[in-house]
C-alpha atoms as a PDB file:
ATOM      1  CA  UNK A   1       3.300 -15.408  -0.028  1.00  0.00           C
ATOM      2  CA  UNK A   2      -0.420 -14.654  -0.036  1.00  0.00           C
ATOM      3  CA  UNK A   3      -1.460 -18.043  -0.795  1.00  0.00           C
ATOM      4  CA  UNK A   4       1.250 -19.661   1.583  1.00  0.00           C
ATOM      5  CA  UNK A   5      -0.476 -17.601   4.480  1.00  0.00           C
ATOM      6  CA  UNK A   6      -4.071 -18.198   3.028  1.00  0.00           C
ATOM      7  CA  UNK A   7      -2.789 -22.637   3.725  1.00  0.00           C
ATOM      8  CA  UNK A   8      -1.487 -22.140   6.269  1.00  0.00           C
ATOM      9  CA  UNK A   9      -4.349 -20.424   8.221  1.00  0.00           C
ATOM     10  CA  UNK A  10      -6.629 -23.423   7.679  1.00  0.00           C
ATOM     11  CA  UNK A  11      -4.255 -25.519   8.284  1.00  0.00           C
ATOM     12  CA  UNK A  12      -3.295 -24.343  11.977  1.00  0.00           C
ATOM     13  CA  UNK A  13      -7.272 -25.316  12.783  1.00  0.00           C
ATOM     14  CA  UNK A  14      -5.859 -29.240  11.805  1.00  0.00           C
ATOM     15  CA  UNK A  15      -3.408 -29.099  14.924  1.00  0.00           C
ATOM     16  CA  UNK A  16      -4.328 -31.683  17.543  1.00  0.00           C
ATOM     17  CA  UNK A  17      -7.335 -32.683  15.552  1.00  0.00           C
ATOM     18  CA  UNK A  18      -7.907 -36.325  16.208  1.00  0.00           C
ATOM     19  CA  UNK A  19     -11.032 -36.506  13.640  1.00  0.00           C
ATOM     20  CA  UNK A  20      -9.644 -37.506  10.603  1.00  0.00           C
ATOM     21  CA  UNK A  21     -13.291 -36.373   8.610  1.00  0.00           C
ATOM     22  CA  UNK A  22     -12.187 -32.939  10.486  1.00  0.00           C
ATOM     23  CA  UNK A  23      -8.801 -32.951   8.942  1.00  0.00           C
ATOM     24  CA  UNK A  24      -9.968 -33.782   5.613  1.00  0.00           C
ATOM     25  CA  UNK A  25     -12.641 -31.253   5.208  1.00  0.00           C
ATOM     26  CA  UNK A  26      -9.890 -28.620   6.578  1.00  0.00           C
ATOM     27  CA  UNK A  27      -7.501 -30.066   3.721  1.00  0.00           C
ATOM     28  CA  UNK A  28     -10.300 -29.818   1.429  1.00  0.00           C
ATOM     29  CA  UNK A  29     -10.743 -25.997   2.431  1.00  0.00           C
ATOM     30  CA  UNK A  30      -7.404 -25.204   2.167  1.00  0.00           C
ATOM     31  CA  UNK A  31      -7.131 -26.199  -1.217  1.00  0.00           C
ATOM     32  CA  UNK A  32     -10.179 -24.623  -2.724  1.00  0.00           C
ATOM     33  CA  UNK A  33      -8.763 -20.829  -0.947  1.00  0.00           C
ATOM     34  CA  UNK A  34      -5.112 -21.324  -2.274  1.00  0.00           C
ATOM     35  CA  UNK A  35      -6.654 -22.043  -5.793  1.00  0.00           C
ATOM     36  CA  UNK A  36      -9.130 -19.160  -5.519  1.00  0.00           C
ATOM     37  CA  UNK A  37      -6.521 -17.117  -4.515  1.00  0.00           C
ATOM     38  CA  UNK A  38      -3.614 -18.025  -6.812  1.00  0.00           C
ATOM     39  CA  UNK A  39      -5.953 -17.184  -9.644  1.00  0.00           C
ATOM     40  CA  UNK A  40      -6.725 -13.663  -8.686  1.00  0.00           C
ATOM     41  CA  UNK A  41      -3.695 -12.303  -7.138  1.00  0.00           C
ATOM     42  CA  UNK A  42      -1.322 -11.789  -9.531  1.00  0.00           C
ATOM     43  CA  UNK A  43      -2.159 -10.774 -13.150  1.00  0.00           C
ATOM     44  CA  UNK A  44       0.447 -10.077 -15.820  1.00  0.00           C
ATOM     45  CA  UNK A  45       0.663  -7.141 -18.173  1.00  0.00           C
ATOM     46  CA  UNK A  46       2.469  -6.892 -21.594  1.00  0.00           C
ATOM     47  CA  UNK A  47       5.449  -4.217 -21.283  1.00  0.00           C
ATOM     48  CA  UNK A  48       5.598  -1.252 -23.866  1.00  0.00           C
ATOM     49  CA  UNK A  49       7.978  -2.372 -27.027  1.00  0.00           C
ATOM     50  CA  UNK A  50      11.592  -1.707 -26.175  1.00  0.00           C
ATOM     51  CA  UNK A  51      11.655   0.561 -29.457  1.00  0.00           C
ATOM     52  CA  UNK A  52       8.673   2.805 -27.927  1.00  0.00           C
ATOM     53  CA  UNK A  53      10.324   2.975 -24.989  1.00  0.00           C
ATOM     54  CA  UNK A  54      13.710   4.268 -25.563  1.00  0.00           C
ATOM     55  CA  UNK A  55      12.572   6.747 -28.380  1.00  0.00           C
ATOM     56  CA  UNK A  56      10.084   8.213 -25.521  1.00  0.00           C
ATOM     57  CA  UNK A  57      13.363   8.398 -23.123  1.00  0.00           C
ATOM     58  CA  UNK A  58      15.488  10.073 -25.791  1.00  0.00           C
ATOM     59  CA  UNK A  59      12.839  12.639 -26.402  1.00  0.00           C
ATOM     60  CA  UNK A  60      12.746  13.763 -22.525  1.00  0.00           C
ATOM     61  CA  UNK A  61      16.114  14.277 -22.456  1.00  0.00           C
ATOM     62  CA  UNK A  62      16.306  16.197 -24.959  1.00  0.00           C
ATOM     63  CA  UNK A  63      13.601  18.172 -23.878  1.00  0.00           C
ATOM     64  CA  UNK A  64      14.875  18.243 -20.500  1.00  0.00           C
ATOM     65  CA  UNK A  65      18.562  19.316 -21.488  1.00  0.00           C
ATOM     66  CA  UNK A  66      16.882  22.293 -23.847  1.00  0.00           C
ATOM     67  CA  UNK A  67      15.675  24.035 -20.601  1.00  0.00           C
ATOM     68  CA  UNK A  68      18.740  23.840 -18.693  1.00  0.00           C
ATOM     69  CA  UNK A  69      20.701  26.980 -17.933  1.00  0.00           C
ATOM     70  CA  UNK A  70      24.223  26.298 -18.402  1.00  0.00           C
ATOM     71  CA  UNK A  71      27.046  26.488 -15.358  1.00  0.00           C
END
């Protein structure tokens, strides 16, 4: 969505531009920003192993359940 709006924004300067040097150096511009942008936005992250994960969860609740007072 960020790089959509990033076009976009040059792009509204190319409306009713008769100059057709104009219009490609505003094409040009739009380009390089949605590149630079698409690279830094988003960055993935490895998850914890499922293994890890669920023997973590099990250990909270039974942790958790230990300091309950009963009903």
């Amino acid at each position: 969505m960020e790089v959509r709006r990033a076009a976009n924004e040059e792009l509204r300067a190319l409306r009713g531009s008769p100059v057709e040097a104009e219009a490609d150096e505003i094409e040009s511009r739009a380009k390089d920003r949605t590149l630079a942008l698409a690279r830094s936005s988003f960055k993935k992250i490895p998850d914890a192993p499922l293994g890890e994960v669920l023997t973590l969860k099990m250990k909270r609740r039974n942790e958790n359940a230990k300091g309950r007072k009963s009903r």
